[in-house]
Every structure is written in structure tokens, then in C-alpha cells.
Protein backbone atom coordinates (compact mmCIF):
# COMPACT_ATOMS: atom_id res chain seq x y z
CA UNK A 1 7.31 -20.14 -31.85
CA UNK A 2 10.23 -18.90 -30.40
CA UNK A 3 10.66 -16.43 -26.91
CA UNK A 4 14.33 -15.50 -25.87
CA UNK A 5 15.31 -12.59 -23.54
CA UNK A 6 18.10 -9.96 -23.92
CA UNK A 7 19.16 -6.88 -20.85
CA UNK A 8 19.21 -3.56 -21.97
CA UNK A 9 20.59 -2.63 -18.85
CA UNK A 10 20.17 -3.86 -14.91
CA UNK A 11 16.91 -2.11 -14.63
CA UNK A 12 15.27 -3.56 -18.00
CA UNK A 13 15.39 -6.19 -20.95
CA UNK A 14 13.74 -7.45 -24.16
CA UNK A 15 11.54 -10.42 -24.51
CA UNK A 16 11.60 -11.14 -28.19
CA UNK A 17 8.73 -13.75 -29.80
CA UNK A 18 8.84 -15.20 -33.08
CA UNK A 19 5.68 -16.37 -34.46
CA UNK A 20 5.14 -18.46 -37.64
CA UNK A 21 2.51 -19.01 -39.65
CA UNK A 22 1.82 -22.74 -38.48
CA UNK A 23 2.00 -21.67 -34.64
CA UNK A 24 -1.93 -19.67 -35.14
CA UNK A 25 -2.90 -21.05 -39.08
CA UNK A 26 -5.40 -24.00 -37.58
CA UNK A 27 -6.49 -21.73 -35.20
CA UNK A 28 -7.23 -19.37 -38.03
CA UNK A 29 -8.97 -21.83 -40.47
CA UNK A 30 -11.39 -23.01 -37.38
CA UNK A 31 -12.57 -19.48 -36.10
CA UNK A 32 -13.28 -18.88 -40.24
CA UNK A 33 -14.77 -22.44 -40.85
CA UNK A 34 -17.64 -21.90 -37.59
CA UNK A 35 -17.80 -18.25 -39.42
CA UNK A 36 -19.51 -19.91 -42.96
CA UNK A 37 -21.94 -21.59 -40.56
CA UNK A 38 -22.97 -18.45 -38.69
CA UNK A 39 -22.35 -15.27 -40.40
CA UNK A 40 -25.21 -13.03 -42.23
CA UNK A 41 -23.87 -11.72 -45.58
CA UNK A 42 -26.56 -10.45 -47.76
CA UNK A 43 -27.43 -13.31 -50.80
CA UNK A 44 -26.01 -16.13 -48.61
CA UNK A 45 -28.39 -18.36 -47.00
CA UNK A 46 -27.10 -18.72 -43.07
CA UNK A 47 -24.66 -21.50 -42.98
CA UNK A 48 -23.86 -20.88 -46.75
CA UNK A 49 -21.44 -18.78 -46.69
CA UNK A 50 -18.50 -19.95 -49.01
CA UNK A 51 -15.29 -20.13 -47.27
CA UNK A 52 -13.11 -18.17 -49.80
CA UNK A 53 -16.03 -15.08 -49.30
CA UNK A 54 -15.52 -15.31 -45.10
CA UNK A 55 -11.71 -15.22 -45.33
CA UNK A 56 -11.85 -12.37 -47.75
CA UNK A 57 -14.22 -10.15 -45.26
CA UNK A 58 -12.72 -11.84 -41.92
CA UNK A 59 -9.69 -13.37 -42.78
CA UNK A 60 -7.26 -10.48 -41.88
CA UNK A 61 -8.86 -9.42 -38.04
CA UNK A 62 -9.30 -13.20 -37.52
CA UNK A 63 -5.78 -13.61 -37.76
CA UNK A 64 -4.87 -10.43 -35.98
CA UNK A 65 -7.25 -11.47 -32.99
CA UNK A 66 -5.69 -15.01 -32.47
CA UNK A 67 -1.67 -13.96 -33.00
CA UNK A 68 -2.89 -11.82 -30.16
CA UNK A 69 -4.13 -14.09 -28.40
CA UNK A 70 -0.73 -16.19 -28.57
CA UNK A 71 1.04 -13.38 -27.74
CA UNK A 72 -0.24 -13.28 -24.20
CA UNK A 73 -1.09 -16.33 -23.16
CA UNK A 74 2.55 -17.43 -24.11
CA UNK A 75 4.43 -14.06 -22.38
CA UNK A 76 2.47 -14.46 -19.31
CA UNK A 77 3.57 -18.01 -19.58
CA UNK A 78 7.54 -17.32 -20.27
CA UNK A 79 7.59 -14.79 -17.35
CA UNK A 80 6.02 -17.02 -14.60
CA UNK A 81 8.02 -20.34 -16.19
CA UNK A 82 11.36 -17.56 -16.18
CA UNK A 83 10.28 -16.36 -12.49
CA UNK A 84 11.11 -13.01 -13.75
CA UNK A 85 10.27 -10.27 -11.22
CA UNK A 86 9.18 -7.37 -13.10
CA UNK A 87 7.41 -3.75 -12.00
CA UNK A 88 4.01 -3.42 -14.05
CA UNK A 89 3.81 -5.07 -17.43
CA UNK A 90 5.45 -5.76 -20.50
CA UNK A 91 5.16 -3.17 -23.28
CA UNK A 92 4.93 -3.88 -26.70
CA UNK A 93 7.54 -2.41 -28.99
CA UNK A 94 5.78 -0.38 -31.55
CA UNK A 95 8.83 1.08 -33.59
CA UNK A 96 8.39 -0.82 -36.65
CA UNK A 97 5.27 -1.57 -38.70
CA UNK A 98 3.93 -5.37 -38.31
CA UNK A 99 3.70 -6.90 -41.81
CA UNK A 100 0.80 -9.82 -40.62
CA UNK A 101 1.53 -11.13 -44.00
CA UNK A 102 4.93 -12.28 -43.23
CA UNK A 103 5.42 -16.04 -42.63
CA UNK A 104 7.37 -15.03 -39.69
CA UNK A 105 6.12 -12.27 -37.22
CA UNK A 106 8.57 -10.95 -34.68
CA UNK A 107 7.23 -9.34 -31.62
CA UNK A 108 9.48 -6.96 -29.02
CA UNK A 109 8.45 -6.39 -25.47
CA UNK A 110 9.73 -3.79 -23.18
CA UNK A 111 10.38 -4.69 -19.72
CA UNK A 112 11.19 -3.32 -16.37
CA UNK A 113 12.79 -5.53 -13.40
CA UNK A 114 12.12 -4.99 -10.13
CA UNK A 115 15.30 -3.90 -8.39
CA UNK A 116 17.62 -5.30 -5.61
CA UNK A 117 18.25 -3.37 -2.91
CA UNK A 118 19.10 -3.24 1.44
CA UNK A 119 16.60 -2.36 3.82
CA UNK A 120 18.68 -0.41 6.78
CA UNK A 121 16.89 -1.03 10.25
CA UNK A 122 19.47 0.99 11.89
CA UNK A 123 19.06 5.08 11.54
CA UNK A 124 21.86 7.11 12.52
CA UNK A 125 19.13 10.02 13.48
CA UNK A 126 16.67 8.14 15.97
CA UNK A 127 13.47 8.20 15.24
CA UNK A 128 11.06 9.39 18.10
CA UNK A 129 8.76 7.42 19.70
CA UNK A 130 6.11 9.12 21.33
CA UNK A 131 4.48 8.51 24.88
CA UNK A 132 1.43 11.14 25.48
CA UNK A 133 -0.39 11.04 28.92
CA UNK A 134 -2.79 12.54 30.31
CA UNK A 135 -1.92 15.56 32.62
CA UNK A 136 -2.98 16.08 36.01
CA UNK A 137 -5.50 19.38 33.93
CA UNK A 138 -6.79 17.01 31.47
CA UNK A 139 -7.67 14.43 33.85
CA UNK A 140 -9.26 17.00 35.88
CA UNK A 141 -11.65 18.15 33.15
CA UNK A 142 -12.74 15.19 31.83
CA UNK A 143 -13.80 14.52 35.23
CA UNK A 144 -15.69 17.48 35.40
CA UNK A 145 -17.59 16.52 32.32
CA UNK A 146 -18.52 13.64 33.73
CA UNK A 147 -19.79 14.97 37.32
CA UNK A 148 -21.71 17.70 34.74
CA UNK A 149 -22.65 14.84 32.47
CA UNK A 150 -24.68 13.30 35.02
CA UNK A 151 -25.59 16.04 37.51
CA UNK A 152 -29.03 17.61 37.51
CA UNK A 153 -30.48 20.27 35.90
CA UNK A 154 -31.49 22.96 38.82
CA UNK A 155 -33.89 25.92 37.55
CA UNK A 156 -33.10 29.29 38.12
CA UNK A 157 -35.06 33.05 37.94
CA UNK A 158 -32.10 35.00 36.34
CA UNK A 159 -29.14 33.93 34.07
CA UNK A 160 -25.44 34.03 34.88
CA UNK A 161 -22.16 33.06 33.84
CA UNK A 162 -22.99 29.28 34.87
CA UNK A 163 -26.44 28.84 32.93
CA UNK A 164 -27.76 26.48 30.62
CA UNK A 165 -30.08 28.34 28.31
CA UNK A 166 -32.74 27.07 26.56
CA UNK A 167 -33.84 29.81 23.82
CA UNK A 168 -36.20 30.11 20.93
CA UNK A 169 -34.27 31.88 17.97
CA UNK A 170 -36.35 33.63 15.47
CA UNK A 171 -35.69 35.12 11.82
CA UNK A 172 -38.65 35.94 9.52
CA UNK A 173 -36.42 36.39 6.43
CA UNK A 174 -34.88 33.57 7.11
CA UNK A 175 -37.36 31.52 8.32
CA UNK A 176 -36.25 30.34 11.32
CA UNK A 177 -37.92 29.55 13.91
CA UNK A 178 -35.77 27.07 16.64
CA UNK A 179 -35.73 26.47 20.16
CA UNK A 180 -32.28 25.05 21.22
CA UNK A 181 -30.66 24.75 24.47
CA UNK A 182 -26.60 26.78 25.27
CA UNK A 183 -24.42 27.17 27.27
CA UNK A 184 -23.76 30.81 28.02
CA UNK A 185 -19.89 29.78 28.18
CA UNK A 186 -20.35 28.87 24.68
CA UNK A 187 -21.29 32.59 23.85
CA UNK A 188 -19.03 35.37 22.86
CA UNK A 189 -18.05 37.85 26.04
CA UNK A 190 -19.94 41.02 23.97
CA UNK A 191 -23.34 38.67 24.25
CA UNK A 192 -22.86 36.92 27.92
CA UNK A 193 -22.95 41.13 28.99
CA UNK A 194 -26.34 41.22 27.31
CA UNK A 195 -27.59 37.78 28.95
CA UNK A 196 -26.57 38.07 31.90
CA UNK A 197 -29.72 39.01 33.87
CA UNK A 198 -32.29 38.05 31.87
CA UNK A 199 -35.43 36.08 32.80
CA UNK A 200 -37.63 33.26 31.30
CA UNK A 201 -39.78 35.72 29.08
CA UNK A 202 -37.62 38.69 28.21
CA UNK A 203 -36.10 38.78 24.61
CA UNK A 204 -33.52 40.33 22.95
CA UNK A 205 -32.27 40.54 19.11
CA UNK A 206 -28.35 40.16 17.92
CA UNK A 207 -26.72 39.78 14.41
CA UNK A 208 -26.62 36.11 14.34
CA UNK A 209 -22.48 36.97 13.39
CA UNK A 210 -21.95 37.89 17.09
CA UNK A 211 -23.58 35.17 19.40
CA UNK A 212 -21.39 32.21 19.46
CA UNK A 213 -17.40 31.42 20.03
CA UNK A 214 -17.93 29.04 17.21
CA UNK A 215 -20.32 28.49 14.28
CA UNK A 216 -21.16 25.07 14.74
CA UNK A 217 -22.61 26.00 17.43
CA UNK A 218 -24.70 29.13 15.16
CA UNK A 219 -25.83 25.74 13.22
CA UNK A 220 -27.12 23.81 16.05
CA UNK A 221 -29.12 26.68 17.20
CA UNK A 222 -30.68 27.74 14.22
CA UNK A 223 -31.11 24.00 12.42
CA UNK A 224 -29.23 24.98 9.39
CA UNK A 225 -25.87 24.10 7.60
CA UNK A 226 -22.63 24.38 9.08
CA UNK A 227 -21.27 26.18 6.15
CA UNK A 228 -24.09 28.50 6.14
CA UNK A 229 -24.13 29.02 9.63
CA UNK A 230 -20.18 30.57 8.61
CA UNK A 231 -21.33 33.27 6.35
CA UNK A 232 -24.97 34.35 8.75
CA UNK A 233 -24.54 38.12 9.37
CA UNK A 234 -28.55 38.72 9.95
CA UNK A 235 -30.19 39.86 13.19
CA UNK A 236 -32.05 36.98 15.16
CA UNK A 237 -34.79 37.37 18.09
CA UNK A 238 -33.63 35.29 20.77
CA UNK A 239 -36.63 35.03 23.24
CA UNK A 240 -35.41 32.87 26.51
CA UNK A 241 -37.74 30.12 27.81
CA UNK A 242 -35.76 28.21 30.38
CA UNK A 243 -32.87 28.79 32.56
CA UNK A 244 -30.75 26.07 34.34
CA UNK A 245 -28.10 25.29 36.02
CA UNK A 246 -26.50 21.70 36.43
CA UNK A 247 -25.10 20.85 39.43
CA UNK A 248 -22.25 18.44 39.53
CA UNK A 249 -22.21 14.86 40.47
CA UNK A 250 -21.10 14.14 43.68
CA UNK A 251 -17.66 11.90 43.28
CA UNK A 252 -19.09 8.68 45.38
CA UNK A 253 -20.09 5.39 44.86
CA UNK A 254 -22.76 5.94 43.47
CA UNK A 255 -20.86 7.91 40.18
CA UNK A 256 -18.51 5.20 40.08
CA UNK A 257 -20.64 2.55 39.73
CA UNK A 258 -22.82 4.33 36.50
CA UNK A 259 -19.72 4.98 34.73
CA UNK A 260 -17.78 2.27 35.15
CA UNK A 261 -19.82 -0.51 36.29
CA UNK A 262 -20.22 -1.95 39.71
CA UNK A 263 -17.48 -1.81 41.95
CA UNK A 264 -15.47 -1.15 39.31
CA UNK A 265 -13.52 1.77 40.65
CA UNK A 266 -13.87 2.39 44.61
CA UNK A 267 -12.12 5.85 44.81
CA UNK A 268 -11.68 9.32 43.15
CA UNK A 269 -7.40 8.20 43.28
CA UNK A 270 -8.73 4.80 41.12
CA UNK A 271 -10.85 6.82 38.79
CA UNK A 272 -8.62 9.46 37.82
CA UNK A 273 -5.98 6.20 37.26
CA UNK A 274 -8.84 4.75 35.06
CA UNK A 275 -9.10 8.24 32.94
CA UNK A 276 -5.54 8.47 32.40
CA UNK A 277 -5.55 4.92 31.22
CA UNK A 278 -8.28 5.24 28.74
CA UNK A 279 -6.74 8.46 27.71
CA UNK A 280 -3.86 6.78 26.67
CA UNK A 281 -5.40 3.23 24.90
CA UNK A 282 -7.88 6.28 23.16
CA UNK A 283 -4.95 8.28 21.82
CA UNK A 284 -2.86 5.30 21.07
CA UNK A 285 -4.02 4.67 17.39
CA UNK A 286 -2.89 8.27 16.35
CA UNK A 287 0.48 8.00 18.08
CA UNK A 288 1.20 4.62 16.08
CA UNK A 289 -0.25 6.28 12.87
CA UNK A 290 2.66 8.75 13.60
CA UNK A 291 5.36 6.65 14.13
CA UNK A 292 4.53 4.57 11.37
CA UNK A 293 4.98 7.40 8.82
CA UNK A 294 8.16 8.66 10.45
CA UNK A 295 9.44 4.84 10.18
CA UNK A 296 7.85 4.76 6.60
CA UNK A 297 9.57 8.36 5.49
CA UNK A 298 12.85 6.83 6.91
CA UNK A 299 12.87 4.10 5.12
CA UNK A 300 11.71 5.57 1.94
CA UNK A 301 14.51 8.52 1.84
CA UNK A 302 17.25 6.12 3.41
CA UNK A 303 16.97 3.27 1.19
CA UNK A 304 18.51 3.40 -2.34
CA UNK A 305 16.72 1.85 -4.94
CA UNK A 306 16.78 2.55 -8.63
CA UNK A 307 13.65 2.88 -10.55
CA UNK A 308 13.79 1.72 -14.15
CA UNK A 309 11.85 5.37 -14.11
CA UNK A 310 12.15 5.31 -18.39
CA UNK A 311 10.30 1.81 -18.56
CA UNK A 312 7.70 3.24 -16.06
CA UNK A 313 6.96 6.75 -17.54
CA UNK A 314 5.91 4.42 -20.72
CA UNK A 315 4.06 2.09 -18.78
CA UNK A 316 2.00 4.89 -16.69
CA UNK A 317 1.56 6.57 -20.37
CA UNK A 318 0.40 3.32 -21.96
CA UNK A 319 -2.00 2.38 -18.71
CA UNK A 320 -3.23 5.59 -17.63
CA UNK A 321 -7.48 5.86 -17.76
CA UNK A 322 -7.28 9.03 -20.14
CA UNK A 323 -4.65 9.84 -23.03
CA UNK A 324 -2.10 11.55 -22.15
CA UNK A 325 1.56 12.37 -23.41
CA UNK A 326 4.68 11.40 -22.06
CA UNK A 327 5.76 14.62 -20.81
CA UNK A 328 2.01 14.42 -18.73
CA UNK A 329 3.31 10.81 -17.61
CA UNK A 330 6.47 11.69 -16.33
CA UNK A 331 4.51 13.90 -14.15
CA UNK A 332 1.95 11.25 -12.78
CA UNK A 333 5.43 9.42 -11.85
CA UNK A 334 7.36 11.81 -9.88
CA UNK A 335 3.86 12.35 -7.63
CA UNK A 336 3.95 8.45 -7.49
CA UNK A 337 8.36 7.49 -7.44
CA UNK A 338 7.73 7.69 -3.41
CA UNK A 339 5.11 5.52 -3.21
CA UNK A 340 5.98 2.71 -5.71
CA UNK A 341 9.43 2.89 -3.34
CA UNK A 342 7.26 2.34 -0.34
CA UNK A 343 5.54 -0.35 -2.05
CA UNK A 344 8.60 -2.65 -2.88
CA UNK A 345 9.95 -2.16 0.85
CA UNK A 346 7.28 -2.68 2.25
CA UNK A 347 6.92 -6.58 0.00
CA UNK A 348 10.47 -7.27 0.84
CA UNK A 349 9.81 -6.51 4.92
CA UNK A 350 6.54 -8.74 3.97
CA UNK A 351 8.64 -11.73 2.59
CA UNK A 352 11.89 -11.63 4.13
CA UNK A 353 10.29 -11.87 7.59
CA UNK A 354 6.77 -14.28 6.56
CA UNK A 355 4.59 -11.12 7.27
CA UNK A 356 2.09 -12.27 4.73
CA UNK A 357 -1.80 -12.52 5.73
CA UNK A 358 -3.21 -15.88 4.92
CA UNK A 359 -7.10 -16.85 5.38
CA UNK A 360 -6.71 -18.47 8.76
CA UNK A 361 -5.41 -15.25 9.75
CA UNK A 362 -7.92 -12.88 8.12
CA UNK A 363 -10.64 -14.97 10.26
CA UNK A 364 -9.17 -14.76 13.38
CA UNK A 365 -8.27 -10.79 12.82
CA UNK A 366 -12.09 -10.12 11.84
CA UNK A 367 -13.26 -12.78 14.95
CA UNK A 368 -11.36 -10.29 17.15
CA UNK A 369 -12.44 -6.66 15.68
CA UNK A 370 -16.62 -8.22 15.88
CA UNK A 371 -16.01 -9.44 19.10
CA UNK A 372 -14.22 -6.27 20.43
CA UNK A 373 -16.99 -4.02 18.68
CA UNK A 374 -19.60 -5.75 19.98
CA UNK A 375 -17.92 -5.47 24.01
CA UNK A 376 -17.63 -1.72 22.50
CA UNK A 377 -21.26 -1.44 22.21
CA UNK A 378 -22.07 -3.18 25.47
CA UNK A 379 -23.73 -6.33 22.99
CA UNK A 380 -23.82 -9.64 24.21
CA UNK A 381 -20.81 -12.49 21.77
CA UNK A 382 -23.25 -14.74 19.94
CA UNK A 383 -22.79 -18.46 20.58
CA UNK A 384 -20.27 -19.85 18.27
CA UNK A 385 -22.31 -20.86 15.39
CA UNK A 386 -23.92 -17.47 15.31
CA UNK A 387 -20.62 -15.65 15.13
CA UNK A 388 -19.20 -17.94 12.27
CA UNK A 389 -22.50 -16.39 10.13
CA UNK A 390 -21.45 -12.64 11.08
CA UNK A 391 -17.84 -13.51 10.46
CA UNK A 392 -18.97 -15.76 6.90
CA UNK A 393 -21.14 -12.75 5.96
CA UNK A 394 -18.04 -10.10 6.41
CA UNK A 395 -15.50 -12.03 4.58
CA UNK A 396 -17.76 -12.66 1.99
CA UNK A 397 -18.04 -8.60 0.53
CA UNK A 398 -14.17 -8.33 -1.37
CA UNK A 399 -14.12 -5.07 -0.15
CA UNK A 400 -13.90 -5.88 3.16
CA UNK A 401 -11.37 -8.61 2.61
CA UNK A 402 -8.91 -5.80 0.88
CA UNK A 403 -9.71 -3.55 4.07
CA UNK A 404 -9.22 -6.07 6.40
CA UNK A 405 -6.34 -7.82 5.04
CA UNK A 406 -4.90 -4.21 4.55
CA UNK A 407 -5.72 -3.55 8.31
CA UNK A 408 -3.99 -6.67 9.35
CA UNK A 409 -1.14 -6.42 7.51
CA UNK A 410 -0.11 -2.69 8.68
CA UNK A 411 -0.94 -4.14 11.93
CA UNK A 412 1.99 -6.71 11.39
CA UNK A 413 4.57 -4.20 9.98
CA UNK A 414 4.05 -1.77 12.68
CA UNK A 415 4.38 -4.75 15.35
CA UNK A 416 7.76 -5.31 13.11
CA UNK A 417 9.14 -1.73 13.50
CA UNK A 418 8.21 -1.87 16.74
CA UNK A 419 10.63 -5.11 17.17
CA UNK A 420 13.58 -4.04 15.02
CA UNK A 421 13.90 -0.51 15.47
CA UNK A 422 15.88 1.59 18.28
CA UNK A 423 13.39 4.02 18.49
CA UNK A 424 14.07 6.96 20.98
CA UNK A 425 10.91 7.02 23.52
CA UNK A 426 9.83 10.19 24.70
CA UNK A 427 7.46 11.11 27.38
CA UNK A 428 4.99 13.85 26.76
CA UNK A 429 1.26 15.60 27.57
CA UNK A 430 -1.14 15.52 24.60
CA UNK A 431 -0.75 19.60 23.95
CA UNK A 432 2.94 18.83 24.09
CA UNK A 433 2.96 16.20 21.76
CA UNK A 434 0.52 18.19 19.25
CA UNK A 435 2.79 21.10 19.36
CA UNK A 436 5.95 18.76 18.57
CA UNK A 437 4.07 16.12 15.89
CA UNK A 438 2.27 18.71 14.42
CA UNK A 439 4.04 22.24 14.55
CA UNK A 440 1.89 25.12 12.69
């Protein structure tokens, strides 16, 4: 047997293998031999077959199935012995008809290398690196949610602007029947005229279309889908059964202490400090997302590399799922060109700076995310030997490896383009920031 390469160009060459007849003949005559011994042909007792009879029905495929054989275990072999960095696969050369009679057999493969290229850490245009906090109106709110999370309900004779409504909706047709508690500054201002008033006892019916500000809210009330709840134009019943109103929290010790844990936060100065805080560690994790795909669309438009896009039309056309043509391939690789750039800078950043994941590493990252989750959830951390069976059970499902190692890694290339990259900070409030990141 014989393998030698030749370039077609910089982006792809020719592996060429010669086979002869004595590189897969004993290979040949042993597959046929345990054939006599095991194949059914009608007149033949099992076992025998006569040899001349097998090769005649199985000779050809036989031969066929082991060249084939060669043929890969030997390329895979030349590539990894050549260290030949190549994009996908090699493709076989099917211009000219195999004669598998021939003593000699030549064999053409098609391959694409992967190409060099510079990585440029440096943009002329910064890129922006957002810092959203919470403002003072925010801050404010969410501490309003909490004094009305865990105020008390007081009840009250007649509804108003400031009631929480608990009503029993009712639609024959539709059959619905629900009781469900509102807000009336969840209700359209054409229905809080017609509420406003009311008592426990008195009813009223409106086309289910005209209630609420939003339709999730439609849903909740009536128990049905969301998407149903979009389309409801019928008239409902609504027959009132309770009326509250929920006083606020006072802002003491008391307040601190249930929401943050004992002596936690000592003043309303500390806990809107604390809000502001979380705010920011919340919103963090979309901020980063952000950055990383303006660092990632950079890098992808700034960096020149050159596809061997012919060799890869032919290998998406030759590996795709379904058959397709080529014109239907080219396609499939101008939706994936970005991507498959993205993909080689993203190894090179990998290598050329040891950002690669090994086991010890994966442990440690899941030890971390159970342990943090667990804190999340207000759970005790199991005793050591306990958490090495929650960690052994997670890392034993592949899935999770791939997520997690995925996780970890993007974790490691953001910390890198956090390192080498002048980004431009900028200091904004979270409706500032959504009207900048993402602008209707």
C-alpha cells in the first residue's frame, strides 16, 4: 500500500492510496473460508459449502467491504501520523469508476486544511462595556414590593383604586367557573370606573376582552391557556366575594431581619445598599451575555480567515441528514461560514492561552454550581462524602458533562476578554441600558 499527499492550493490537498491485491487478499480468503462453515445455501449441508460456490455469491462485496475497511483505518492513520489539521473529513474522489478487479486500486481523497490566521485583541472602535445599576426609582419599588409582600391583608366594605379583589368569574358557554384574587391596578381604567364602589355581593358582567391590562392575567383568572386567554372576546359574570387592602410593612427591624436574616441589615440606608447590590449580581449574567457577543461579532468580522468554502459545500452536501444538492449545500454554508469562523477562533484563543477544561476542573466547576445552588435554596452542604455522590452522579449523565464543560469553558473565554481587551466601560440605569443594548 502506498499513501502520498499533493496541495491543490493553501486551503486543500489530495491524499492519494494505492492498494494492491496482496495488501486485503488474506483478509479476503479468511472472511470467505469462515463463510463455507456458516452460510445457508439451499442443497448445501451447513458447513458444506464449497469454497469456489461462496466466492462466486460473496466474493465480490467481501472484497469491497474489507478494501474499505483499509481505506479508513489507514487514512485516519496517515492524518494523525502526518498531524495534518484539517476542517471536517476527507472526501472520497468519485470522478472515475473503481475497477475492484484491478491488481492495483487507486483511491483519491479530497481535503480541506484548517487555515492560519491572527487574532487582533486590539479594536480600533471600542467595544462597550456595560455597567447597569439600579436607580434611586427602581430601588424604591422593589422596596415597596417587599413592604406589600409582607404587609397584611386589611378588609374593607367598598372597593377602590388600592383593593385587592377576590372575585368569582363565571361563563356558562364557556364553562367557567373560577374564583381568583386581582388587583384592581391590574385592570383596564374603562373597568376600575365600574369597580370602584362595589361591595362583597354585588356582581357585574364584562366582555372578558376588556377587564385586564394584560392577558396573562385574563388566564390566571379564568384557569385557562394563555394563548386562549389572547383571543377571549365573551361576556363573563364577575360576582365579588372579598375585598382587601394590604397595608405595607413597616421598614424596622423587624422587616429586616425576615428578609435578610438576622441582623443582617440594621437600616433602611443599608437595605436599599443591599437592593442595589443584588440588582446588580442579578442582572450581571445578561450584561456578560452581551458583551460576549459584541466581543464574539468583533472578532468574527475583524479577523480574516479563508474558508476552503469549495471543500466544505461538498463536505456539508456529502454529510448532511437528508439529500440534498449542492446548490441546497452552499446554502446550509453561508447560514453556517460565521459560525465555523467563530469556532476556529475561539480553539486558537483555547490553545494559544491553555484555556482547555480538563476533569479536575470540570469537578471543581460542578462542586461550586451544587454548592452555590444548594446556599440558593437555603439547603444545608452535605458532608464531604455525600457531596462526592451528588457530584459522581452529575458527571456521570454525558449530557451534563457537554453542558458543563461548555459552561466552564465560556466562563474562561469571557474571563479572557475580560483580561485582554480595552473595553470602554459605561455607566448606566437598567431602562437606559435596554434602550441602548436593545434599540426597537
Amino acid at each position: 500500500m502506498k499513501i502520498s499527499i499533493s496541495k491543490a492550493n493553501k486551503l486543500s490537498g489530495i491524499i492519494s492510496i494505492s492498494i494492491e491485491k496482496k495488501d486485503y487478499e488474506g483478509k479476503v480468503n479468511e472472511v470467505l473460508k469462515n463463510y463455507t462453515k456458516t452460510a445457508k445455501i439451499p442443497g448445501f449441508r451447513k458447513g458444506f459449502v464449497p469454497m469456489g460456490l461462496v466466492k462466486k455469491q460473496y466474493g465480490n462485496a467481501v472484497k469491497v467491504d474489507q478494501i474499505n475497511k483499509l481505506l479508513d483505518s489507514n487514512l485516519k492513520k496517515y492524518i494523525q501520523d502526518q498531524k495534518l489539521d484539517i476542517l471536517g473529513g476527507p472526501i472520497p474522489n468519485t470522478d472515475n469508476e473503481i475497477d475492484w478487479d484491478s491488481e492495483s486500486i487507486n483511491f483519491n481523497f479530497e481535503i480541506g486544511y484548517t487555515p492560519e490566521f491572527k487574532i487582533n485583541l486590539k479594536p480600533k472602535k471600542s467595544i462597550i462595556k456595560y455597567e447597569v445599576k439600579a436607580d434611586k426609582k427602581m430601588i424604591d419599588n422593589q422596596l415597596k414590593n417587599i413592604q406589600s409582600q409582607y404587609g397584611k391583608l386589611v378588609s374593607k366594605t367598598k372597593i377602590d383604586k388600592t383593593s385587592e379583589v377576590t372575585a368569582l368569574f363565571i361563563s356558562e358557554s364557556d364553562e367557567i367557573n373560577n374564583s381568583n384574587m386581582f388587583k384592581v391596578e391590574s385592570v383596564k381604567p374603562s373597568f376600575v370606573k365600574k369597580l370602584i364602589g362595589l361591595k362583597v355581593g354585588d356582581e357585574l358582567t364584562e366582555n372578558g376582552s376588556k377587564i385586564f391590562k394584560e392577558a396573562l392575567e385574563l388566564s390566571r383568572s379564568l384557569k385557562i391557556e394563555l394563548d386562549k386567554a389572547k383571543e377571549f372576546k365573551n361576556d363573563l359574570v364577575i360576582k365579588i366575594e372579598e375585598i382587601n387592602e394590604r397595608q405595607l410593612a413597616d421598614l424596622d427591624q423587624e422587616l429586616f431581619d425576615k428578609v435578610f436574616g438576622k441582623d443582617t441589615i440594621k437600616s433602611v440606608t443599608e437595605m436599599k445598599n443591599k437592593l442595589g447590590a443584588d440588582f446588580v449580581k442579578q442582572f450581571q449574567g445578561q450584561v456578560d451575555q452581551k458583551l460576549m457577543n459584541d466581543t464574539i461579532e468583533y472578532l468574527i468580522n475583524s479577523t480574516k480567515i479563508n474558508l476552503p468554502s469549495d471543500f466544505l459545500i461538498k463536505w456539508m452536501k456529502l454529510n448532511s441528514e437528508k439529500k440534498i444538492s449542492i446548490d441546497e449545500a452552499k446554502i446550509e454554508y453561508d447560514k453556517s461560514e460565521k459560525g465555523m469562523k467563530y469556532q476556529l477562533i475561539e480553539s486558537k484563543i483555547i490553545i494559544d492561552n491553555n484555556l482547555q477544561v480538563n476533569f479536575e476542573d470540570l469537578k471543581a466547576f460542578t462542586t461550586d454550581l451544587i454548592k452555590n445552588q444548594m446556599m440558593q435554596y437555603g439547603q444545608a452542604i452535605p458532608d464531604e462524602k455525600e457531596l462526592d455522590g451528588i457530584i459522581a452522579r452529575v458527571m456521570s449523565n454525558k449530557d451534563e458533562i457537554k453542558r458543563l464543560t461548555e459552561q466552564l469553558t465560556s466562563t474562561r473565554i469571557l474571563d479572557f476578554f475580560k483580561k485582554n481587551f480595552k473595553y470602554k466601560l459605561k455607566k448606566v440605569s437598567y431602562d437606559e441600558y435596554i434602550k441602548e443594548a436593545y434599540p426597537s
